[in-house]
Protein backbone atom coordinates (compact mmCIF):
# COMPACT_ATOMS: atom_id res chain seq x y z
CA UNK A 1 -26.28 3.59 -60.04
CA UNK A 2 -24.63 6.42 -61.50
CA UNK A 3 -27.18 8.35 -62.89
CA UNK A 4 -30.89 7.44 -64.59
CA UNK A 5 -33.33 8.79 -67.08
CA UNK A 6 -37.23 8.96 -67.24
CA UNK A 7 -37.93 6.41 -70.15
CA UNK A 8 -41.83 7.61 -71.87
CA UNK A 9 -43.44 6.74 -75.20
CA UNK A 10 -46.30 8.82 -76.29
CA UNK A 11 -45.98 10.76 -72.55
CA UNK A 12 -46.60 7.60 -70.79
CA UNK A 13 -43.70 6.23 -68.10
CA UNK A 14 -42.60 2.82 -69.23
CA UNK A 15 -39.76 2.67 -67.26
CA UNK A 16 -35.98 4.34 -66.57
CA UNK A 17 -32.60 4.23 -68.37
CA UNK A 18 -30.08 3.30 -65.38
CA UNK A 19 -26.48 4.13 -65.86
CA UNK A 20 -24.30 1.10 -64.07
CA UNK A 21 -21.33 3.26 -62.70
CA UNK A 22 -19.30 -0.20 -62.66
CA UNK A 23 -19.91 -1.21 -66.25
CA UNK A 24 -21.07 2.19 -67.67
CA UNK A 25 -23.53 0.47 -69.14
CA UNK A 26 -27.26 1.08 -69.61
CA UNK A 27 -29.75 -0.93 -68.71
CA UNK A 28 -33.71 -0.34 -69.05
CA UNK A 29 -35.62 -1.07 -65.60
CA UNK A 30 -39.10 -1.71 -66.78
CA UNK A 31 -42.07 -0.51 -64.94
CA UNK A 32 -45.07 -0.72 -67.17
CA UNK A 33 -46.62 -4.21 -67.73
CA UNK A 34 -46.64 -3.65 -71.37
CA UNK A 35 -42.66 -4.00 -71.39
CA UNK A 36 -41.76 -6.00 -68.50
CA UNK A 37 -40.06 -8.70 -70.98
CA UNK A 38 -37.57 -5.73 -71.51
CA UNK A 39 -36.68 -5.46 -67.53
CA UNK A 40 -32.97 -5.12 -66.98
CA UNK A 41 -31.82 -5.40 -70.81
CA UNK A 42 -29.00 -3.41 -71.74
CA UNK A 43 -29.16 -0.13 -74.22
CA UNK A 44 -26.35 0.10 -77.23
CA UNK A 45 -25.32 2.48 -79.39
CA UNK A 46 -27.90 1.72 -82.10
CA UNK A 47 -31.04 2.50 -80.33
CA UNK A 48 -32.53 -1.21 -81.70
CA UNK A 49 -33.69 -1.65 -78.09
CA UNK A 50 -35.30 1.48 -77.82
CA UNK A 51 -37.57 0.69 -80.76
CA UNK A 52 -38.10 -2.81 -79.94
CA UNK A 53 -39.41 -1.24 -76.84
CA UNK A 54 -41.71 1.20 -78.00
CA UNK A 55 -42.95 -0.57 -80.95
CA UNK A 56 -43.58 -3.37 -77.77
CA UNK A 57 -45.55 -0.98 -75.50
CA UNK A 58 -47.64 0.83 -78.60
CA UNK A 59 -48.48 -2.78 -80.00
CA UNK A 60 -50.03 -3.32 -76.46
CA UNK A 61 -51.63 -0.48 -76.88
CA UNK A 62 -53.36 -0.85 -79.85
CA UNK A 63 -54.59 -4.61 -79.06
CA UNK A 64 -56.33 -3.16 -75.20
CA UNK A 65 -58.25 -0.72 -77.13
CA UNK A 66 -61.41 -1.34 -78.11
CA UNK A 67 -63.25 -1.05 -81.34
C-alpha cells in the first residue's frame, strides 16, 4: 500500500481509498455493512464508483430508519 484515504458520506466512515503502489491503482476497502458489496472494487477517473457508493450507503440509510 502506497498511501490511503479516509472514505465518509454524510461524516460517517464507510471505508478507505487504498493506493496499490504496484498497479497505482485505487481500490475501496469497505468497512461499513451498508457497502460491503463495494469491498476491494477499483476507483476511475469518473468518480461513477464513488456515487454508486454513496447513493448505496444513504439508500441503506433511509430504508433502517423508521417512520
Amino acid at each position: 500500500m502506497l498511501t490511503s484515504h479516509i472514505f465518509e458520506i454524510d461524516g460517517v466512515f464507510v471505508g478507505s481509498l487504498i493506493q496499490d503502489c504496484t498497479r497505482c491503482e485505487r481500490r475501496f476497502y469497505a468497512v461499513h455493512d451498508a457497502v460491503k458489496s463495494f469491498h476491494n472494487h477499483i476507483l476511475d477517473q469518473s468518480g461513477n464508483l464513488s456515487r454508486q457508493i454513496a447513493q448505496q450507503f444513504r439508500r441503506a440509510r433511509t430504508s433502517a430508519t423508521p417512520g
